[in-house]
Protein backbone atom coordinates (compact mmCIF):
# COMPACT_ATOMS: atom_id res chain seq x y z
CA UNK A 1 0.00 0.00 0.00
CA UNK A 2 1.74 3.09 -0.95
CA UNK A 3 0.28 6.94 0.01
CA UNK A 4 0.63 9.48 -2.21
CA UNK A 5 -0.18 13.66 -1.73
CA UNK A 6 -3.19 14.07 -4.21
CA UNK A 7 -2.65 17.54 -3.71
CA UNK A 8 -0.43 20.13 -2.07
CA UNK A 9 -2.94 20.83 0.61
CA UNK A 10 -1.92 17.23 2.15
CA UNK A 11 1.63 18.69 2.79
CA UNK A 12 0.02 22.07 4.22
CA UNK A 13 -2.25 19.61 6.45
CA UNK A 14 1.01 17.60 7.98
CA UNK A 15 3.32 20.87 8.01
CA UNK A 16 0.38 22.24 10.36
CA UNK A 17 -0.29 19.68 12.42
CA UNK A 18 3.39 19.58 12.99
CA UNK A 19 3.24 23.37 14.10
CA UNK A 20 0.26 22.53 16.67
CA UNK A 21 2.25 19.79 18.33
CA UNK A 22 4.73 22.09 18.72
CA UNK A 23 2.93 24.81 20.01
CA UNK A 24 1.33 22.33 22.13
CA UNK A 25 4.81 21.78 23.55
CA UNK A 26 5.25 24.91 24.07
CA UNK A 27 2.77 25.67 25.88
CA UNK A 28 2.79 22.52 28.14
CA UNK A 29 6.44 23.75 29.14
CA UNK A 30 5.63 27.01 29.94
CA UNK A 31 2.99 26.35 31.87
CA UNK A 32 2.67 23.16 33.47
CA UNK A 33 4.55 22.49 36.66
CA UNK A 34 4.60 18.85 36.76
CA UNK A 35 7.43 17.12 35.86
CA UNK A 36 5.59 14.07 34.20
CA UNK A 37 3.32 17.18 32.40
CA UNK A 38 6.54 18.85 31.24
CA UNK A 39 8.64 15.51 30.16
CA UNK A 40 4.90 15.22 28.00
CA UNK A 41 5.29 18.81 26.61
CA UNK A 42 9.22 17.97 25.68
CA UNK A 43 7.86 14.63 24.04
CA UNK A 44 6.06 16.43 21.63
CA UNK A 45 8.65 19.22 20.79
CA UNK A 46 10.43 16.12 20.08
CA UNK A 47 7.93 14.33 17.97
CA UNK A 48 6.76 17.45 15.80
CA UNK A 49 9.53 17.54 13.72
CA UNK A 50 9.21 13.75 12.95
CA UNK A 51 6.39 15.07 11.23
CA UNK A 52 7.74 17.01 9.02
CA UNK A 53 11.03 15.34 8.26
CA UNK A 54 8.08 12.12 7.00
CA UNK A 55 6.30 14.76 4.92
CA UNK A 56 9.09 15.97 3.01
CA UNK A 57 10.27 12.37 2.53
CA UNK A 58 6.75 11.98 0.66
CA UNK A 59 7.67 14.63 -1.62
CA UNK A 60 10.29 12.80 -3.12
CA UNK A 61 8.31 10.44 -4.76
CA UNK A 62 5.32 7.96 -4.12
CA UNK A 63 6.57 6.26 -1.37
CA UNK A 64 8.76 7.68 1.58
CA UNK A 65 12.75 7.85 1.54
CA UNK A 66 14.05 5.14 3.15
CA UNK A 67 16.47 7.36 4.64
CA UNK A 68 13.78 9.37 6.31
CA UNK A 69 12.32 6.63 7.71
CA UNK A 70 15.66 5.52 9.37
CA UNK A 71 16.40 8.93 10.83
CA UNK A 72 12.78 9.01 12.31
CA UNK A 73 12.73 5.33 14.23
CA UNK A 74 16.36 6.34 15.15
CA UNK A 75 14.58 9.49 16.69
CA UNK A 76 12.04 8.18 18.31
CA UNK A 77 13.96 5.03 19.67
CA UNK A 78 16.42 7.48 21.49
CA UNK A 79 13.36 9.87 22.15
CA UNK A 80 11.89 6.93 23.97
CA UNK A 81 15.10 5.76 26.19
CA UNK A 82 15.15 9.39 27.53
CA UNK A 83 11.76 9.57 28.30
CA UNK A 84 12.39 6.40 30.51
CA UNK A 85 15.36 7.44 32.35
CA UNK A 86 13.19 10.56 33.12
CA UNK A 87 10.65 9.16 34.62
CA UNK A 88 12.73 6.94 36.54
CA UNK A 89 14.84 9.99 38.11
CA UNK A 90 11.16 11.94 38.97
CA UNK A 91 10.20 8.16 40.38
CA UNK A 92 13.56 8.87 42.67
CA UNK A 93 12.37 12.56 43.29
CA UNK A 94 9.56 11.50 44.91
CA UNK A 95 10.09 8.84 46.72
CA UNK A 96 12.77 11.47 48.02
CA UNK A 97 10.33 14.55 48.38
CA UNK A 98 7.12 13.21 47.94
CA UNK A 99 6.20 15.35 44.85
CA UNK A 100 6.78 15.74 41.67
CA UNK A 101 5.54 19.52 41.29
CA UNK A 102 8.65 21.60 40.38
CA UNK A 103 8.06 24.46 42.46
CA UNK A 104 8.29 22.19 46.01
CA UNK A 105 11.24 20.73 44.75
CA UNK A 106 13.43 23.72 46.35
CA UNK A 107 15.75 22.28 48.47
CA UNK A 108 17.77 21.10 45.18
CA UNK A 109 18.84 24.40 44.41
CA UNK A 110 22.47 25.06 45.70
């Protein structure tokens, strides 16, 4: 099964959903004071881009570039291991301070 733009307005489509996940991001960093809510946010600064890099890889042809494809699982993959050595340092944090809000965490500051 191979997908194809029919139009130009498919490329618009992806290029803006990549720009709402990363306002999303955005956002969620700026304002959210949880660290599982901000490691979230960071996900999907990471993940918009993946986006795009896939919808220019389209544009080279009918199918995607093979070497678009590799750069995006290698993304994600490492994407993924930091995400999990995240979560298990705020799984440390709180078994330390018994929160994970980022404002009560004060007594790390030097």
């Amino acid at each position: 099964m191979s997908i194809t733009f029919d139009s130009f307005t498919d490329f618009e489509v992806l290029l803006a959903l990549s720009f709402i996940m990363l306002l999303m991001g955005f956002y969620g960093l700026t304002t959210k004071r949880s660290t599982i809510r901000v490691i979230m946010a960071l996900e999907m600064l990471v993940s918009a881009p993946n986006i795009v890099f896939i919808a220019f890889g389209f544009t080279q042809g009918v199918n995607v570039d093979p070497q678009t494809q590799t750069f995006v699982l290698i993304t994600l993959s490492v994407g993924a291991a930091v995400v999990g050595l995240a979560l298990a340092f705020i799984r440390k944090v709180y078994e330390h301070f018994q929160t994970t809000e980022i404002d009560d965490l004060t007594t790390l500051k030097g």
